[in-house]
N, C-alpha and C. Protein backbone atom coordinates (compact mmCIF):
# COMPACT_ATOMS: atom_id res chain seq x y z
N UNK A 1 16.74 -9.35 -8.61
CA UNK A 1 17.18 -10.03 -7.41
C UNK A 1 18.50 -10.76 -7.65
N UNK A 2 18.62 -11.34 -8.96
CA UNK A 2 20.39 -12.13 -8.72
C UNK A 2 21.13 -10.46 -9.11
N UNK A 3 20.98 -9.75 -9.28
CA UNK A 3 21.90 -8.73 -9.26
C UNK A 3 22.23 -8.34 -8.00
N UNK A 4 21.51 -8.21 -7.10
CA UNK A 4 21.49 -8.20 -5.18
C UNK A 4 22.25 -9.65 -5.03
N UNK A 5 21.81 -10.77 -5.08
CA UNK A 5 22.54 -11.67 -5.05
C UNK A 5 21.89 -12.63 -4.57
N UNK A 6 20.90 -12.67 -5.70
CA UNK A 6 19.93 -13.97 -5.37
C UNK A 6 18.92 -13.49 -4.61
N UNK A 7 18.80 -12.60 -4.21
CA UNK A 7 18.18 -12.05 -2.80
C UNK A 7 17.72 -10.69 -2.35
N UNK A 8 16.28 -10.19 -1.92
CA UNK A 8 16.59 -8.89 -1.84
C UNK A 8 15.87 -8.73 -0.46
N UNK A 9 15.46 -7.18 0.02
CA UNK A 9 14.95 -6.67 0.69
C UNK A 9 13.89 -6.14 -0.25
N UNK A 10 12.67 -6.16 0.52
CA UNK A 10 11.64 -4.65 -0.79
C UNK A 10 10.94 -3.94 0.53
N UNK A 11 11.27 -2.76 0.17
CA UNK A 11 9.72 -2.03 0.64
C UNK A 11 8.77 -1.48 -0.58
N UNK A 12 7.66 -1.37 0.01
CA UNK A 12 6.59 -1.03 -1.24
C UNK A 12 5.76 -0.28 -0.16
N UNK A 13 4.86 0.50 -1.17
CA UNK A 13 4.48 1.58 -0.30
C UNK A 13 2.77 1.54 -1.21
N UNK A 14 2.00 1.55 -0.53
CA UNK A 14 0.38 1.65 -1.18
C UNK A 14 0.13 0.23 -2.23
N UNK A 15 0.31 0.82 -3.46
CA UNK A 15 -0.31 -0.56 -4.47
C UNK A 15 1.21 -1.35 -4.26
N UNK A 16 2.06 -0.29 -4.36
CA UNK A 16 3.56 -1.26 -3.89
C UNK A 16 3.41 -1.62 -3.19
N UNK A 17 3.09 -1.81 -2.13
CA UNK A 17 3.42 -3.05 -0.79
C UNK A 17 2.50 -4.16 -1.55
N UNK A 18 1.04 -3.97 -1.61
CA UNK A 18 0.45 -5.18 -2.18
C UNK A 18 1.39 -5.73 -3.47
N UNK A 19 1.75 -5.13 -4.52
CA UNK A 19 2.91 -6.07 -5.19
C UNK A 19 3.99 -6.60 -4.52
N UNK A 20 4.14 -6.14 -3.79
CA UNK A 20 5.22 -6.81 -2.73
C UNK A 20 4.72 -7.84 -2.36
N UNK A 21 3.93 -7.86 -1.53
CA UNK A 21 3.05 -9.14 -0.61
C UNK A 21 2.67 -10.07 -1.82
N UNK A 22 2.72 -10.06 -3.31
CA UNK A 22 2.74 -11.00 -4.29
C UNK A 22 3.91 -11.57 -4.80
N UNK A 23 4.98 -10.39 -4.77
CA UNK A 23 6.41 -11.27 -4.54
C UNK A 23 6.41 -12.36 -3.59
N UNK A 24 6.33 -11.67 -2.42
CA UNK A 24 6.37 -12.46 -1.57
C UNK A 24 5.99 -14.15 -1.72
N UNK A 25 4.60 -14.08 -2.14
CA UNK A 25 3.47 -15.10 -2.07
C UNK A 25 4.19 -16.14 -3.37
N UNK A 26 4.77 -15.65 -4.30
CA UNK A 26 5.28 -15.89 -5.15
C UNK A 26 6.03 -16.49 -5.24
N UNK A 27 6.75 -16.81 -4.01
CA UNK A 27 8.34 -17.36 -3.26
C UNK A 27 9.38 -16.63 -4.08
N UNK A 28 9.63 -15.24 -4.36
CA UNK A 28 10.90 -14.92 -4.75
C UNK A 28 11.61 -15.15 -3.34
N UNK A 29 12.80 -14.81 -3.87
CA UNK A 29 13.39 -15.06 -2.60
C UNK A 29 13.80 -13.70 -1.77
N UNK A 30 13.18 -13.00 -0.72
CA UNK A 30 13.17 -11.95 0.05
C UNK A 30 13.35 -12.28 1.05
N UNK A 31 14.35 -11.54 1.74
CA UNK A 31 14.61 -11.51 3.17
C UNK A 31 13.78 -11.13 3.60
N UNK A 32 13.67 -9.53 3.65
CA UNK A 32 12.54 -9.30 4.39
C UNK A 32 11.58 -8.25 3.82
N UNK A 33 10.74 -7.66 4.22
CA UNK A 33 9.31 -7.08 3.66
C UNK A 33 8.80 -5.92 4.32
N UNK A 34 9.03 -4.34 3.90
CA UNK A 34 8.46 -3.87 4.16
C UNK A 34 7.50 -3.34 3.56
N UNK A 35 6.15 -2.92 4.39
CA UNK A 35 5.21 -2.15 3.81
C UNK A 35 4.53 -1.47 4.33
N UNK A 36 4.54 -0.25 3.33
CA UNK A 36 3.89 1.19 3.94
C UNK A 36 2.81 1.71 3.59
N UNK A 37 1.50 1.14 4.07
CA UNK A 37 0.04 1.39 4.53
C UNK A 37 -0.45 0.51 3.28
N UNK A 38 -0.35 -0.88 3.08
CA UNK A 38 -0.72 -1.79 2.02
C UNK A 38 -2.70 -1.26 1.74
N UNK A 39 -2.89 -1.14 0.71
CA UNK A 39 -4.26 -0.50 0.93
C UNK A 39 -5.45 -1.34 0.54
N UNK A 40 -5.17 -2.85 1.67
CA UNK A 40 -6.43 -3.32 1.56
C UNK A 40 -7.51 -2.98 2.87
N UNK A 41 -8.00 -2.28 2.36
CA UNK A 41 -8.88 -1.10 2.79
C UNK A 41 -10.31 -2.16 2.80
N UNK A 42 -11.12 -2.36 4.25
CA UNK A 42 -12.54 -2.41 4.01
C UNK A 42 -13.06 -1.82 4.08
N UNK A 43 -13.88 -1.66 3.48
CA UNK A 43 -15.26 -0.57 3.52
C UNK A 43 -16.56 -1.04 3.85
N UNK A 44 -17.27 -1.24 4.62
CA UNK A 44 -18.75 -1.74 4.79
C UNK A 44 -19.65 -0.99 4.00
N UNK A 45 -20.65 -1.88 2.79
CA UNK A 45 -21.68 -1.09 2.35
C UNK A 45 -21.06 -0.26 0.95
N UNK A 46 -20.01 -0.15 0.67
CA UNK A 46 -19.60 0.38 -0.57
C UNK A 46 -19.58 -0.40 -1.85
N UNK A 47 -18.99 -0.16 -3.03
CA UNK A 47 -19.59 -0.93 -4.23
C UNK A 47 -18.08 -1.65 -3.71
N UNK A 48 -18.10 -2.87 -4.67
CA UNK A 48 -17.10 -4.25 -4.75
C UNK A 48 -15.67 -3.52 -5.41
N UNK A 49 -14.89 -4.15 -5.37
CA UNK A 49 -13.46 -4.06 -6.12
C UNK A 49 -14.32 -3.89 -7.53
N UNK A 50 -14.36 -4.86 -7.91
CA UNK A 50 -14.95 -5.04 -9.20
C UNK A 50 -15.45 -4.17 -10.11
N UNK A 51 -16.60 -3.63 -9.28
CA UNK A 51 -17.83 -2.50 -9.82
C UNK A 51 -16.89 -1.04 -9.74
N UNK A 52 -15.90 -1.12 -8.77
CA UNK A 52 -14.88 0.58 -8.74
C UNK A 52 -14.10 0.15 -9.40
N UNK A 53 -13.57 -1.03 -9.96
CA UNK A 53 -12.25 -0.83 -11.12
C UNK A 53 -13.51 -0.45 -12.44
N UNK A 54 -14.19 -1.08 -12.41
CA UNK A 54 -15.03 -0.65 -13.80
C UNK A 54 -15.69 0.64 -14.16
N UNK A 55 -15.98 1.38 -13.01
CA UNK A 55 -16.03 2.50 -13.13
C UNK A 55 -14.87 3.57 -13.20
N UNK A 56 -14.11 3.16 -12.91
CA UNK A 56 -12.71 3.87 -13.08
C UNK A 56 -12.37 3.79 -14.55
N UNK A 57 -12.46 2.43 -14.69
CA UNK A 57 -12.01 2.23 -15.90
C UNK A 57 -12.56 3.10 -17.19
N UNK A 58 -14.05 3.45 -17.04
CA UNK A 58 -14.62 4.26 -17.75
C UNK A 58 -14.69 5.72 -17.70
N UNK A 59 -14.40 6.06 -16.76
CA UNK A 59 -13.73 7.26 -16.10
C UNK A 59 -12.16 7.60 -16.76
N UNK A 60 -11.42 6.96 -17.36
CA UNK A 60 -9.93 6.83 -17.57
C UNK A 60 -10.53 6.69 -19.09
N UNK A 61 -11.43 5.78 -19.81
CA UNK A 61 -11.31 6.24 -20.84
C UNK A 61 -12.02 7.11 -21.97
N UNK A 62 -12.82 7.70 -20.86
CA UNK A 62 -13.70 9.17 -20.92
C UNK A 62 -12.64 10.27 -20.86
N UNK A 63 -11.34 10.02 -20.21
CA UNK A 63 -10.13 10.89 -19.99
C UNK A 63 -10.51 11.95 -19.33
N UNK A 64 -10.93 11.53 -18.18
CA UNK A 64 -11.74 12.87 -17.23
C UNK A 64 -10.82 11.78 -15.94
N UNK A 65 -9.60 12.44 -15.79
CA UNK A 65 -8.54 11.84 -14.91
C UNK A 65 -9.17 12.70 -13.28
N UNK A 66 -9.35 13.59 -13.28
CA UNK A 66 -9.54 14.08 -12.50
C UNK A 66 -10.95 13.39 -12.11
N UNK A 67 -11.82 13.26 -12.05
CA UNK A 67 -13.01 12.03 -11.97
C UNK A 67 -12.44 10.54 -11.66
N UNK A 68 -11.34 10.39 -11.89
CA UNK A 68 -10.81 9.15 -11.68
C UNK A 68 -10.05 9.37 -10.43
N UNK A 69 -9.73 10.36 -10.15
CA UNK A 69 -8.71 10.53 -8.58
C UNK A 69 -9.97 11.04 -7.80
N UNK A 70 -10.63 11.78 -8.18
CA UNK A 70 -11.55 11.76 -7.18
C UNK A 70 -12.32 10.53 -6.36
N UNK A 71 -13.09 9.89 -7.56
CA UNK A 71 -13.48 8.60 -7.27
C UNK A 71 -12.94 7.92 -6.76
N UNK A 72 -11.52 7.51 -7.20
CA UNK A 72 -10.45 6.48 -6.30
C UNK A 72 -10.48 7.10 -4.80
N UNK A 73 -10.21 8.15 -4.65
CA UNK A 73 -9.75 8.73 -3.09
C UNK A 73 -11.41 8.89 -2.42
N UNK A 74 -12.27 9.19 -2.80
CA UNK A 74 -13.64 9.19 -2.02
C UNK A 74 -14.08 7.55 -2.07
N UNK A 75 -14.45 6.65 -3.03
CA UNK A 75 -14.50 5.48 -3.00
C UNK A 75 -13.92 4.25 -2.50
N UNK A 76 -12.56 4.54 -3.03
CA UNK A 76 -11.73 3.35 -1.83
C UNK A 76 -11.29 3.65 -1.12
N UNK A 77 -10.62 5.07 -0.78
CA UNK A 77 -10.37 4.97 0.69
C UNK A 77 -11.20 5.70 1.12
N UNK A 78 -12.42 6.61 0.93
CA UNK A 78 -13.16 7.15 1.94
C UNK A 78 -12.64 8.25 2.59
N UNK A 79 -11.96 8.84 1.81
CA UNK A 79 -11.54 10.56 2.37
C UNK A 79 -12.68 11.37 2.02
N UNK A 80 -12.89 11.88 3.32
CA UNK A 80 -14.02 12.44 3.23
C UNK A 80 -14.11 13.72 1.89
N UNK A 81 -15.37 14.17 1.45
CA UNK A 81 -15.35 14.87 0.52
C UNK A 81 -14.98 15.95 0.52
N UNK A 82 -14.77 16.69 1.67
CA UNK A 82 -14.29 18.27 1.62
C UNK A 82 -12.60 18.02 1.30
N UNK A 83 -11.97 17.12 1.73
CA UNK A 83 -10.56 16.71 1.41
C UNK A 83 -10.66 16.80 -0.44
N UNK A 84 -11.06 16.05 -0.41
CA UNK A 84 -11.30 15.97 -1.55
C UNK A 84 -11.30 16.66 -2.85
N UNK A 85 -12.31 17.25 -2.62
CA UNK A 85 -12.79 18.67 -3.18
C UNK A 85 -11.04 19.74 -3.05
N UNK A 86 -10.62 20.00 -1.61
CA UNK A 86 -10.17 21.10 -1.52
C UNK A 86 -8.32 21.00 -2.02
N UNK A 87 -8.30 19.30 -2.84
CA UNK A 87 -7.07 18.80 -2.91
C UNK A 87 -6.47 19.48 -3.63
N UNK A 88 -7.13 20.07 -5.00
CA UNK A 88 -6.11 20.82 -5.85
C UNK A 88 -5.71 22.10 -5.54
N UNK A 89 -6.48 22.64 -4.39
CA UNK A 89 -6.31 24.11 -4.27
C UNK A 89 -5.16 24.08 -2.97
N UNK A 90 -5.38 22.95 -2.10
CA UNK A 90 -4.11 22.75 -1.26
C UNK A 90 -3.07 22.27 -1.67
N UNK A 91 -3.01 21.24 -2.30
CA UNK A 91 -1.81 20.31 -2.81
C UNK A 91 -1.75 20.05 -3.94
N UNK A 92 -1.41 21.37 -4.60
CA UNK A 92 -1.55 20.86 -6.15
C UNK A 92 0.25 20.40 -6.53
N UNK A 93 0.83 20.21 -6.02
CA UNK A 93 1.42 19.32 -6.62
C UNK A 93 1.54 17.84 -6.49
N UNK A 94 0.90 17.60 -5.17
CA UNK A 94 0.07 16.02 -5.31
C UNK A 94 -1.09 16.01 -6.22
N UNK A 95 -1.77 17.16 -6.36
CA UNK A 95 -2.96 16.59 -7.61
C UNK A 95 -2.52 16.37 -8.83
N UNK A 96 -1.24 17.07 -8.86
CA UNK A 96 -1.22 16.60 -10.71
C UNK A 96 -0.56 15.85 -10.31
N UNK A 97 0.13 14.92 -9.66
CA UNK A 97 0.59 13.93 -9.83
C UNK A 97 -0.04 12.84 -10.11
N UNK A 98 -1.19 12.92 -9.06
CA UNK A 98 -2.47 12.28 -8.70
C UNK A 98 -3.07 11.83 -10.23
N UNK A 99 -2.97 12.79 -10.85
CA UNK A 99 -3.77 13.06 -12.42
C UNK A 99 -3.12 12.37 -13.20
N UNK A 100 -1.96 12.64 -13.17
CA UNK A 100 -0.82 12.43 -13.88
C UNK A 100 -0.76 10.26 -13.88
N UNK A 101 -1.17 10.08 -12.93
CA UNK A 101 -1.16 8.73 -13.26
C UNK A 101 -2.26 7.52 -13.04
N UNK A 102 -3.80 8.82 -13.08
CA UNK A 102 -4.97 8.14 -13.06
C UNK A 102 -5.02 6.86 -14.01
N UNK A 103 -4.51 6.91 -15.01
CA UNK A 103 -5.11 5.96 -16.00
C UNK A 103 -4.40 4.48 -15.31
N UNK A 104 -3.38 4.69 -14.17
CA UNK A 104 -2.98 3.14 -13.91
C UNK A 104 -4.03 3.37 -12.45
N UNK A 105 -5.06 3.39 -11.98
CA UNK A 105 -6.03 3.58 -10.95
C UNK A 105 -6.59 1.96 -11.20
N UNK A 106 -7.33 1.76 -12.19
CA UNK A 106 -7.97 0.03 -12.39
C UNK A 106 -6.62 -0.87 -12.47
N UNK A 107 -5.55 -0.61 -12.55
CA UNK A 107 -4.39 -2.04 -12.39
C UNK A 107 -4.33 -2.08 -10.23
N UNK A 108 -4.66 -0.94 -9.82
CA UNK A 108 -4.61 -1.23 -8.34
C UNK A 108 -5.40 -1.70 -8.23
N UNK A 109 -6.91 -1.49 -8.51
CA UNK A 109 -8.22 -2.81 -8.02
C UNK A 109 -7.78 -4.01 -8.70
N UNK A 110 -6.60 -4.31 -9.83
CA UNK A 110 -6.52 -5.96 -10.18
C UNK A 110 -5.67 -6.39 -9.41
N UNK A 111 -4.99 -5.78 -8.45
CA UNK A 111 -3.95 -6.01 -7.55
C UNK A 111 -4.75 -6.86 -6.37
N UNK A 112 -5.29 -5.61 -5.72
CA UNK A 112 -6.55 -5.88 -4.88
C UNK A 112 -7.45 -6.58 -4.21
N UNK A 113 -7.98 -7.03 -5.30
CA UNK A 113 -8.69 -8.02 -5.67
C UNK A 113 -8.67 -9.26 -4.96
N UNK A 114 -7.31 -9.35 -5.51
CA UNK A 114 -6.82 -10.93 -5.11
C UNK A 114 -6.10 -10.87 -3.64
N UNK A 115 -6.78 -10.79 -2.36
CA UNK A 115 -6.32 -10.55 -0.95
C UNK A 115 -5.81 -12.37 -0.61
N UNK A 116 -5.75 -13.04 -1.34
CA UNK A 116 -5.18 -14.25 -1.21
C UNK A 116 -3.99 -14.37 -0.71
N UNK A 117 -3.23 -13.18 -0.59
CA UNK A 117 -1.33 -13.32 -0.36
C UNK A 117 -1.73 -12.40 0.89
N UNK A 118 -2.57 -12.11 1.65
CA UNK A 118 -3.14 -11.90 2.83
C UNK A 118 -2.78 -13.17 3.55
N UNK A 119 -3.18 -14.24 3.55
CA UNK A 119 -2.66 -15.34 4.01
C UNK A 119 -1.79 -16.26 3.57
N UNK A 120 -1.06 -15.97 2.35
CA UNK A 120 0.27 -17.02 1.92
C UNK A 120 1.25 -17.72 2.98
N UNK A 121 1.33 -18.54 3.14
CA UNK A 121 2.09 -19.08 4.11
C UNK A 121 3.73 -18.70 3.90
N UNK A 122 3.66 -18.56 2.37
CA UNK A 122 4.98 -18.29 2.06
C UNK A 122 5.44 -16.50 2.72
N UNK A 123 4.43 -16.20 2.21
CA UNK A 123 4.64 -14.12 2.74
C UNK A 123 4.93 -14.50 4.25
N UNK A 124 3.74 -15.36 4.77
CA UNK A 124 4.28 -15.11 6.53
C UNK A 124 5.46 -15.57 6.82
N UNK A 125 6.31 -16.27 6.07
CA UNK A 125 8.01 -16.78 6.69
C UNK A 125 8.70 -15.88 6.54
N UNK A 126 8.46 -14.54 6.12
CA UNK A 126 9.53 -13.51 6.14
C UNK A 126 8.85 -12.46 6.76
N UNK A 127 10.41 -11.98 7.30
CA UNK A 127 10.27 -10.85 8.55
C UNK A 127 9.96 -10.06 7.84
N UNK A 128 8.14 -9.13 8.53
CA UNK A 128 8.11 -8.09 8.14
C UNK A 128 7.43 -6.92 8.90
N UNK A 129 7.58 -5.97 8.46
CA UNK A 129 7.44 -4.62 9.27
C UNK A 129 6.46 -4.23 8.13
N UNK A 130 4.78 -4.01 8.66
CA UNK A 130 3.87 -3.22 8.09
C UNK A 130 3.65 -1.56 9.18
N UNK A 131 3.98 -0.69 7.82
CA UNK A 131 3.89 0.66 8.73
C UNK A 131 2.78 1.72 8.25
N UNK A 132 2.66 2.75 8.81
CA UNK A 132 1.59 3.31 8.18
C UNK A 132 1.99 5.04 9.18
N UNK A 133 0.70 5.70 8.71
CA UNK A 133 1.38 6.83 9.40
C UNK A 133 0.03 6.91 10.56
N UNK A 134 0.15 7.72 11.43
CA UNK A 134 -1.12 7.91 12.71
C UNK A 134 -1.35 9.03 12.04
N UNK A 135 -1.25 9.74 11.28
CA UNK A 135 -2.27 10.71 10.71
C UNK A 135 -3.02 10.73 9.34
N UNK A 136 -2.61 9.46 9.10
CA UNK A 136 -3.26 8.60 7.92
C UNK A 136 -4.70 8.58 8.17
N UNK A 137 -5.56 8.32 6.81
CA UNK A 137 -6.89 8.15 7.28
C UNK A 137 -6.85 6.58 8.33
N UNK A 138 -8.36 6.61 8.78
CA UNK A 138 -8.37 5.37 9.87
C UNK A 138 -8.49 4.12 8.44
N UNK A 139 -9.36 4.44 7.61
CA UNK A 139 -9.33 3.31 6.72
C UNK A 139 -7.80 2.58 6.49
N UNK A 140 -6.85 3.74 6.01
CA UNK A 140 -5.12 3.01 5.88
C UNK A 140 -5.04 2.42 7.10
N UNK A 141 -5.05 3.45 8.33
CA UNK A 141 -4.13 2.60 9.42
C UNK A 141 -5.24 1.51 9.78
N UNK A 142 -6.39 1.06 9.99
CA UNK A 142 -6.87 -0.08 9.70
C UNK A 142 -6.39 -1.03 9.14
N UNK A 143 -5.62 -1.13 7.44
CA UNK A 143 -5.34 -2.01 6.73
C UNK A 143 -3.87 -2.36 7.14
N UNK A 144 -3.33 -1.19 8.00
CA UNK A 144 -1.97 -1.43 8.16
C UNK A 144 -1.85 -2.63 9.84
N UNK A 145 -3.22 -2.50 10.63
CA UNK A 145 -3.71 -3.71 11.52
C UNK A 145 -4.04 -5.10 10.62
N UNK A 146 -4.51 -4.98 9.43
CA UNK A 146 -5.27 -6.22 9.39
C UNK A 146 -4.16 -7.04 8.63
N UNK A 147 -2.81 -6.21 7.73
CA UNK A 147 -1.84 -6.88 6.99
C UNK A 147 -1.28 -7.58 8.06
N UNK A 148 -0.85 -6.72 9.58
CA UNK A 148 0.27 -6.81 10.26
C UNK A 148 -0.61 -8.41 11.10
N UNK A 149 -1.65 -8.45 11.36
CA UNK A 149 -2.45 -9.55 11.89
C UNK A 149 -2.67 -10.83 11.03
N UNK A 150 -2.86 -10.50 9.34
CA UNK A 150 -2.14 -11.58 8.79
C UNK A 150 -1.43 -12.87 8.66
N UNK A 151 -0.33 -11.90 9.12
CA UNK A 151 1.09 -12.64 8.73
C UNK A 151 1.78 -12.66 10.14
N UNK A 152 1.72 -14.26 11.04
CA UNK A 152 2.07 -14.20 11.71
C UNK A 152 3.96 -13.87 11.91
N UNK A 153 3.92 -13.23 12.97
CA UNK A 153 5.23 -12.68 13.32
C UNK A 153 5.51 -11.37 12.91
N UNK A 154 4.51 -10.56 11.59
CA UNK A 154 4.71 -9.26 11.55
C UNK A 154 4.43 -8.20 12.45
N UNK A 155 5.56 -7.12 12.31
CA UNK A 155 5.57 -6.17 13.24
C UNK A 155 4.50 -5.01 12.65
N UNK A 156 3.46 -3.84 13.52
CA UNK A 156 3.33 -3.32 13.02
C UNK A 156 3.68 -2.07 13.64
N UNK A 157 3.96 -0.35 12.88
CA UNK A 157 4.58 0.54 13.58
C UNK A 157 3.46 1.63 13.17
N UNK A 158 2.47 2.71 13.44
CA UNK A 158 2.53 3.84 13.57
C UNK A 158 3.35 4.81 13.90
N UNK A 159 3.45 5.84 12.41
CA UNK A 159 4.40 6.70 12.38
C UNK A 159 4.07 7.62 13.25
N UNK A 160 4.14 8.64 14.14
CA UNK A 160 3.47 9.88 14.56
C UNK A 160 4.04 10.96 13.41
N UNK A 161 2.61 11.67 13.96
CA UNK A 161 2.65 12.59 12.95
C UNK A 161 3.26 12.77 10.82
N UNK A 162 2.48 10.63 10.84
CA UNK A 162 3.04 10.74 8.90
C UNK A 162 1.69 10.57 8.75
N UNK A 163 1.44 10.48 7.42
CA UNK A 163 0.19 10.46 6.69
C UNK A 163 0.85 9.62 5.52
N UNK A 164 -0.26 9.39 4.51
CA UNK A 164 -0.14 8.76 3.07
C UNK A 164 1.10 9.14 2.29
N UNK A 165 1.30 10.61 2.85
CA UNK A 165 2.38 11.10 1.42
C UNK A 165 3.91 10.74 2.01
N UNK A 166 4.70 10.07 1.58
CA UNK A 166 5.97 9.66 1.74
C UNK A 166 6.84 10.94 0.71
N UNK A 167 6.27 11.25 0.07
CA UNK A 167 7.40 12.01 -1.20
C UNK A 167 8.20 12.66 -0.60
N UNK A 168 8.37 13.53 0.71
CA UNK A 168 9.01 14.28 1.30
C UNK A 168 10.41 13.25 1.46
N UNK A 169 11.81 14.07 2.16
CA UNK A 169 12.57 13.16 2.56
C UNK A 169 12.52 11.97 3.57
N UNK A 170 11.32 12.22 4.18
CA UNK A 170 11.08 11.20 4.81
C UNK A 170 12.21 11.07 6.12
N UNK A 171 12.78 11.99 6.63
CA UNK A 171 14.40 11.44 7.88
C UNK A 171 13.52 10.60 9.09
N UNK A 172 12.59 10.86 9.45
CA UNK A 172 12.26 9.73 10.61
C UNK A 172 12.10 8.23 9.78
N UNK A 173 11.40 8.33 8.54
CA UNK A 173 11.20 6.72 8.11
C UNK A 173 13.11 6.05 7.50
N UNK A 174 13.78 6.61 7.40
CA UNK A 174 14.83 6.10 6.79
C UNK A 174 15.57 5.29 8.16
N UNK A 175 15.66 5.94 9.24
CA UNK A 175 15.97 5.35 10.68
C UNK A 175 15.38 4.23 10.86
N UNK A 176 13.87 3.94 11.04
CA UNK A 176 13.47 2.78 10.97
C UNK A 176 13.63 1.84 10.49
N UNK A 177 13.42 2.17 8.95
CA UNK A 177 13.99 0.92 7.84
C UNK A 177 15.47 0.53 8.18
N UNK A 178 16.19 1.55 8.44
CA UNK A 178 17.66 0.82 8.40
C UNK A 178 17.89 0.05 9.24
N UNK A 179 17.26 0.23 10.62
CA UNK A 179 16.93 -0.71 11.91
C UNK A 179 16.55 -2.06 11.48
N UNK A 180 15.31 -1.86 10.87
CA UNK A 180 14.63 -2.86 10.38
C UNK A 180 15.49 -4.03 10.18
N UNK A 181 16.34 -3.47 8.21
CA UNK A 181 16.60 -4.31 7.52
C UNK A 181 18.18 -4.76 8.34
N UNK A 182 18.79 -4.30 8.99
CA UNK A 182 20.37 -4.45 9.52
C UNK A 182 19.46 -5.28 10.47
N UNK A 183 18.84 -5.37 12.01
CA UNK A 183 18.35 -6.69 12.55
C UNK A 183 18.35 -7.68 12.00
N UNK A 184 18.95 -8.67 12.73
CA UNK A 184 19.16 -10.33 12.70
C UNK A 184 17.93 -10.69 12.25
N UNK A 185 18.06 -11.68 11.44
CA UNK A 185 16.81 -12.27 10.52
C UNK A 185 16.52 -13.32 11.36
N UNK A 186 15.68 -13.65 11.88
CA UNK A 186 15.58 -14.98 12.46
C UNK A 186 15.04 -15.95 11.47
N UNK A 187 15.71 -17.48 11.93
CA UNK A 187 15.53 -18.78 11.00
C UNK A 187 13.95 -19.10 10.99
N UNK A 188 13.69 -19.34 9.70
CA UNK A 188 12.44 -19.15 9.73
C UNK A 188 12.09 -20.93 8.85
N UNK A 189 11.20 -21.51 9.20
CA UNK A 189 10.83 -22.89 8.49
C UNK A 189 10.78 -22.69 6.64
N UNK A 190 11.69 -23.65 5.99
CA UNK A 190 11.32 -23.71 4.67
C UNK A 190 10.40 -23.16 3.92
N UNK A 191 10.23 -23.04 3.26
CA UNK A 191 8.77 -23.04 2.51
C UNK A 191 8.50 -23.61 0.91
């Protein structure tokens, strides 16, 4: 941030936005905040943060990565199981990615966890835009209602026709953001 100049913009996207929303909470100093489908996800009736980082965790060091993306994607967010199942044979180059970085799966439930910067007074003084896609599961765009309800004064946007995966070039989300971050900041109380 003093390389920006004291100051930045962030977007964060999944476990990134929740590190974001801890910057935030953190009082770095951020203008403003975006985030794309922050994944505090409820689930009614499922096991705790707790009990799925620990099973992950043993899952990761059983090195059965693939057991660990499964679990993560059926467990916390609740994609249904035929998705699931049919991920490597559709999208295998999201699955090995997927694979490729199971073993950091339990640092997102320690992220998680702590939904405390859900209400930071400090996160709510900066302008922010929580987005998500409308073809996202309902669990994301859910979490992308309950961030944007939060933090008073945040905006929230459904993408049409985005989902979870950003990797593409993304040309409709780059329009937005630039909107976003070029809009007048309004004066916002100390903190």
């Amino acid at each position: 941030m003093r390389q920006a100049g004291d100051s930045a913009s962030l977007f964060g996207m999944s476990p990134g936005a929740a590190l974001a929303l801890h910057a935030a909470s953190a009082l770095l100093p951020i203008r403003k905040l975006v985030l794309y489908e922050p994944p505090y996800v409820t689930r009614a009736g499922g096991a705790s943060i707790t009990a799925m980082r620990a099973h992950l965790q043993a899952l990761v060091a059983a090195d059965d990565r693939a057991g660990a993306v499964r679990y993560f994607m059926r467990e916390a967010f609740g994609a249904p199981a035929a998705v699931v199942l049919a991920m490597p044979l559709l999208m295998p180059g999201a699955w090995r990615k997927n694979k490729g970085v199971a073993h950091t799966l339990p640092y997102d439930f320690a992220i998680l966890a702590d939904r405390s910067v859900l209400n930071a007074h400090a996160a709510s003084q900066i302008p922010t835009l929580v987005m998500g896609g409308a073809k996202s599961p309902a669990s994301l765009r859910d979490a992308v209602q309950l961030v944007s309800a939060s933090m008073p004064g945040a905006q929230s946007l459904l993408l049409p026709g985005r989902n979870h995966d950003l990797s593409a070039a993304a040309p409709d989300v780059v329009p937005v953001l630039a909107k976003f971050y070029a809009s007048p900041t309004p004066r916002m109380a100390s903190h």
